[in-house]
N, C-alpha and C. Protein backbone atom coordinates (compact mmCIF):
# COMPACT_ATOMS: atom_id res chain seq x y z
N UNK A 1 0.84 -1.18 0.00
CA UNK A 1 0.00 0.00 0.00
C UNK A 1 0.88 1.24 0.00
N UNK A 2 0.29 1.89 -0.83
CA UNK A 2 1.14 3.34 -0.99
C UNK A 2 0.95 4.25 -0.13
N UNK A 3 1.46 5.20 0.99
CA UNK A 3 0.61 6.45 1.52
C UNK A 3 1.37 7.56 1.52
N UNK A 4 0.77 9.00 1.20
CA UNK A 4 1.21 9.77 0.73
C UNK A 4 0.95 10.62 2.14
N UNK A 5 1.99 11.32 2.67
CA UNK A 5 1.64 12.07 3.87
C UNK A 5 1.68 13.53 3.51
N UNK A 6 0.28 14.22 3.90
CA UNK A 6 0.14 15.68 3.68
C UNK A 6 0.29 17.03 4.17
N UNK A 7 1.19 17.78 4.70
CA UNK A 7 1.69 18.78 5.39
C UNK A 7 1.09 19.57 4.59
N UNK A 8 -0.65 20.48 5.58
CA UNK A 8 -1.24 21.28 4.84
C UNK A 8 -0.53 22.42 5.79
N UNK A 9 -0.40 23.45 5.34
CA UNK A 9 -0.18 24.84 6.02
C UNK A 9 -1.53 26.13 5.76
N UNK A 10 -1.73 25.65 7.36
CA UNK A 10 -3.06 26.69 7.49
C UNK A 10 -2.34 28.04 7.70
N UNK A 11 -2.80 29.20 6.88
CA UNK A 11 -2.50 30.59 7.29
C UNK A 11 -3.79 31.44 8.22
N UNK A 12 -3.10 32.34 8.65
CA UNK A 12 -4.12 32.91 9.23
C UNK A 12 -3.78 34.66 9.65
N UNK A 13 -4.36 35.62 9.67
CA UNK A 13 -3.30 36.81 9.68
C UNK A 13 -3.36 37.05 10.84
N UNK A 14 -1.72 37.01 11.07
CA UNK A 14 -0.73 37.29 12.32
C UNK A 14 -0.03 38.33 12.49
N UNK A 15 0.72 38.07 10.90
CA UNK A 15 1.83 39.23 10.57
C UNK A 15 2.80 38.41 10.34
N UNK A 16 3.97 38.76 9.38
CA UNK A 16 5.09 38.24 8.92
C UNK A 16 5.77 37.19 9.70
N UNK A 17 6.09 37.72 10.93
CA UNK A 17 7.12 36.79 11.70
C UNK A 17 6.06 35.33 11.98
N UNK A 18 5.18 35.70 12.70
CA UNK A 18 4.12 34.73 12.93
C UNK A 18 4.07 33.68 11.53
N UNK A 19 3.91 33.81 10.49
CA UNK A 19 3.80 32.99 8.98
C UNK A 19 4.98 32.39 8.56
N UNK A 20 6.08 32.96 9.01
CA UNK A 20 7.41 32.48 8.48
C UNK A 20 7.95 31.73 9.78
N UNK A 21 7.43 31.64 10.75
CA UNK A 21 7.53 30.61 11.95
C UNK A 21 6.86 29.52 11.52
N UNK A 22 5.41 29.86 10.99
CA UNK A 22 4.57 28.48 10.54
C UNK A 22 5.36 27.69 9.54
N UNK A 23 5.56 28.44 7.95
CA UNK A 23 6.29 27.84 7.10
C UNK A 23 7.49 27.16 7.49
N UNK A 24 8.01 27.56 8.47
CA UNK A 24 9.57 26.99 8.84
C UNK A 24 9.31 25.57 9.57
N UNK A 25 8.16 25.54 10.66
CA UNK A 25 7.63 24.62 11.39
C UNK A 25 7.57 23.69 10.42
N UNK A 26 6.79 23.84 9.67
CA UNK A 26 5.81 22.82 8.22
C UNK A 26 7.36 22.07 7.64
N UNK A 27 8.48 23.00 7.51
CA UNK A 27 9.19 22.26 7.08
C UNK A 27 10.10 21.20 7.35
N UNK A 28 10.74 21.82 8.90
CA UNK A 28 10.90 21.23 9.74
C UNK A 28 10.28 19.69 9.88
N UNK A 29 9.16 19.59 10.12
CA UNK A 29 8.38 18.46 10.19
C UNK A 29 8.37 17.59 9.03
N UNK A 30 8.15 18.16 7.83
CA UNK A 30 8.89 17.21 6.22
C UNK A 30 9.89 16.59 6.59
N UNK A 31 10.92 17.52 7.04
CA UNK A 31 12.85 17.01 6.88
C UNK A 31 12.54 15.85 8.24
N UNK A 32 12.40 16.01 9.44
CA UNK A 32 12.18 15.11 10.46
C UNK A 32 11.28 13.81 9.69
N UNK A 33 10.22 13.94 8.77
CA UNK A 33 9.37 12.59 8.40
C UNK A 33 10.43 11.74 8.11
N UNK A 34 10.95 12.44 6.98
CA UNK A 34 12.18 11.92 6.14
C UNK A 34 13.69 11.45 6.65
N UNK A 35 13.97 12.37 7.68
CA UNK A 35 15.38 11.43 8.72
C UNK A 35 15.06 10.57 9.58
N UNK A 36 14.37 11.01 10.18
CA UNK A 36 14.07 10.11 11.33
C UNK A 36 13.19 8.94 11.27
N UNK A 37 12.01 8.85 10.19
CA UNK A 37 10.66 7.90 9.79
C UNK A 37 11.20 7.45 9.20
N UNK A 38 12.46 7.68 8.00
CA UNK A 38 12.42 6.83 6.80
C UNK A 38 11.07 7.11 5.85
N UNK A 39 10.56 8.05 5.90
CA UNK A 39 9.44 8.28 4.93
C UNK A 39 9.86 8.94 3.83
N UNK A 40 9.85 8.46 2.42
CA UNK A 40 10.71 8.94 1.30
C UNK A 40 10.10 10.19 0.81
N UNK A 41 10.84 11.03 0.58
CA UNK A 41 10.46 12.34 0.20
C UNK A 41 9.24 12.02 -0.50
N UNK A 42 9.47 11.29 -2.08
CA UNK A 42 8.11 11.21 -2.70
C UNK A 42 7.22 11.39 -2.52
N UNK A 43 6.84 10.81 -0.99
CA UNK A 43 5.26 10.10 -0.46
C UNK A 43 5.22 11.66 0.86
N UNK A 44 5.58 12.83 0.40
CA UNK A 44 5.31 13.83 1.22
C UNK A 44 4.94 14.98 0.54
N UNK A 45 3.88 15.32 0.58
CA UNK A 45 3.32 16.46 0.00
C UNK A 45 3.16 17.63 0.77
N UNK A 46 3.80 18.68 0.71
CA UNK A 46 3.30 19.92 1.30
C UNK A 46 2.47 21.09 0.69
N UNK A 47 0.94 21.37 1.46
CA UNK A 47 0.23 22.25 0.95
C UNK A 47 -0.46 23.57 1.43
N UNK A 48 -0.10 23.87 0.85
CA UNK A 48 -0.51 26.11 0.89
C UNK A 48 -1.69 26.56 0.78
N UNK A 49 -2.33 27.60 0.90
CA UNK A 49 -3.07 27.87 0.05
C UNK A 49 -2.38 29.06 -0.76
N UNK A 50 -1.44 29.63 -0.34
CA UNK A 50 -1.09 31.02 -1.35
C UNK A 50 0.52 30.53 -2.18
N UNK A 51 0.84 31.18 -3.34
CA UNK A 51 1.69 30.89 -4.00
C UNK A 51 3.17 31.17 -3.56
N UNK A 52 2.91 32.84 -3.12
CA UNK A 52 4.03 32.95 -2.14
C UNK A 52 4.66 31.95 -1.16
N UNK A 53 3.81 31.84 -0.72
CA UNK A 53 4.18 30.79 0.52
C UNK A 53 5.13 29.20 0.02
N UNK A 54 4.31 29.22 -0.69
CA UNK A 54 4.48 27.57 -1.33
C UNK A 54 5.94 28.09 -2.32
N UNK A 55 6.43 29.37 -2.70
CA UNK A 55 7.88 29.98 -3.02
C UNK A 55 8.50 29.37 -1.86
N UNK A 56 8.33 29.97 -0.94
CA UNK A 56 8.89 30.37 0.39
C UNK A 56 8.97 28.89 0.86
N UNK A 57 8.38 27.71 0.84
CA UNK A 57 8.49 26.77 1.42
C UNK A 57 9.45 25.84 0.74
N UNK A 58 9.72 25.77 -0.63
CA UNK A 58 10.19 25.47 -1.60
C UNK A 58 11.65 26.04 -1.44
N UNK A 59 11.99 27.20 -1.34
CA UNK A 59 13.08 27.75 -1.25
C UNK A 59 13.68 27.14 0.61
N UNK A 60 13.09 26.69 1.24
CA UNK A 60 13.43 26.47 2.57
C UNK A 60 13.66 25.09 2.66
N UNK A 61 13.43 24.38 1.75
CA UNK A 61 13.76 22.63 0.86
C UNK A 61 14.52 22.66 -0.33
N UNK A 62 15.04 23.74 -0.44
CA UNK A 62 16.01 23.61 -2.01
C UNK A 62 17.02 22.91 -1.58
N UNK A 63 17.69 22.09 -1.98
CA UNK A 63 18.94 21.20 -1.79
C UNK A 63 18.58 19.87 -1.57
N UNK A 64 19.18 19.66 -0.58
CA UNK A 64 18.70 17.72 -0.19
C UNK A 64 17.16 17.39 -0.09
N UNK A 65 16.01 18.18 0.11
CA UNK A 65 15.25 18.19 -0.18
C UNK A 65 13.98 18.47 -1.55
N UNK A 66 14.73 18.27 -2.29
CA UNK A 66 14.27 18.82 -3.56
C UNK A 66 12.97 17.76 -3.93
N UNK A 67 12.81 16.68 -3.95
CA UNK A 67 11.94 15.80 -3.82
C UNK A 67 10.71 15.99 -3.33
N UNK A 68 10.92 16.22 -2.25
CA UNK A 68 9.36 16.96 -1.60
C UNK A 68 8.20 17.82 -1.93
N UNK A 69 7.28 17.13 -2.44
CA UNK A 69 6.45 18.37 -3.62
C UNK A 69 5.67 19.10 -2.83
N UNK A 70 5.79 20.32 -2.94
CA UNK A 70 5.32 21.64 -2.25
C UNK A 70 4.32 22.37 -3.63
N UNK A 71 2.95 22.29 -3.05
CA UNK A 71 2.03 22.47 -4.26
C UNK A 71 0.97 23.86 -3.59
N UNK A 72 0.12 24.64 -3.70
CA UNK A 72 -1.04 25.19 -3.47
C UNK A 72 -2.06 24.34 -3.49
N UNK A 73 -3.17 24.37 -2.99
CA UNK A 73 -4.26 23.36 -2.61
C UNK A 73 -5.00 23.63 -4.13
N UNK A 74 -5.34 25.18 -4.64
CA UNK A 74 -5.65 24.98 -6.25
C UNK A 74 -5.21 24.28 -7.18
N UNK A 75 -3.92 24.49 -6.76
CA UNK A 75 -3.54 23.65 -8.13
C UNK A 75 -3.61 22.04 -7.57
N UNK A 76 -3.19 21.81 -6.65
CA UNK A 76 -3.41 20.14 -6.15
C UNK A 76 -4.71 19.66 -6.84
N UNK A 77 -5.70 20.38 -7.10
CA UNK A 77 -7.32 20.00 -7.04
C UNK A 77 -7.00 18.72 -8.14
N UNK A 78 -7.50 17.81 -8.36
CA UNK A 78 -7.99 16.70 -8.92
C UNK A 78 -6.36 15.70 -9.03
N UNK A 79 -5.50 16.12 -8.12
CA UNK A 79 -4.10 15.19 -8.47
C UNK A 79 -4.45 14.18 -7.65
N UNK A 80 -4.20 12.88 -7.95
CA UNK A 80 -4.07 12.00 -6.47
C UNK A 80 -2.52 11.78 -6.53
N UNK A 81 -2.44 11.67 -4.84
CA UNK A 81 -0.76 11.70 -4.38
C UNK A 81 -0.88 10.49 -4.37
């Protein structure tokens, strides 16, 4: 059985520092699935609702993490992971 694990990132307005704590958290928690679980990047999806963000989360996984698909929940609409 295949399972695809989903790191949604709820926003909510805080203000900058507050959002870029969340995004960092969200990522944090990807890189930990993946060292510590053995859960292969593939089967980890991280999702946004804004585009920025999903930049910003993407750029905070560039390197050894590149694998990890970081999508917006629009555009996710009809993909199965």
């Amino acid at each position: 059985m295949n399972t695809t694990l989903l790191l949604l990132t709820v926003i909510f307005t805080a203000g900058n520092q507050r959002i870029l704590k969340l995004l960092f958290s969200q990522v944090q928690v990807a890189k930990y699935l993946v060292n510590h679980y053995k859960v292969r990047m593939s089967d980890v999806v991280i999702l946004t609702p804004y585009r920025e963000q999903r930049s910003k989360i993407s750029e905070l996984l560039k390197g050894a993490y590149d694998d990890i698909q970081v999508t917006t929940v629009i555009k996710s609409q009809g993909t199965t992971f």
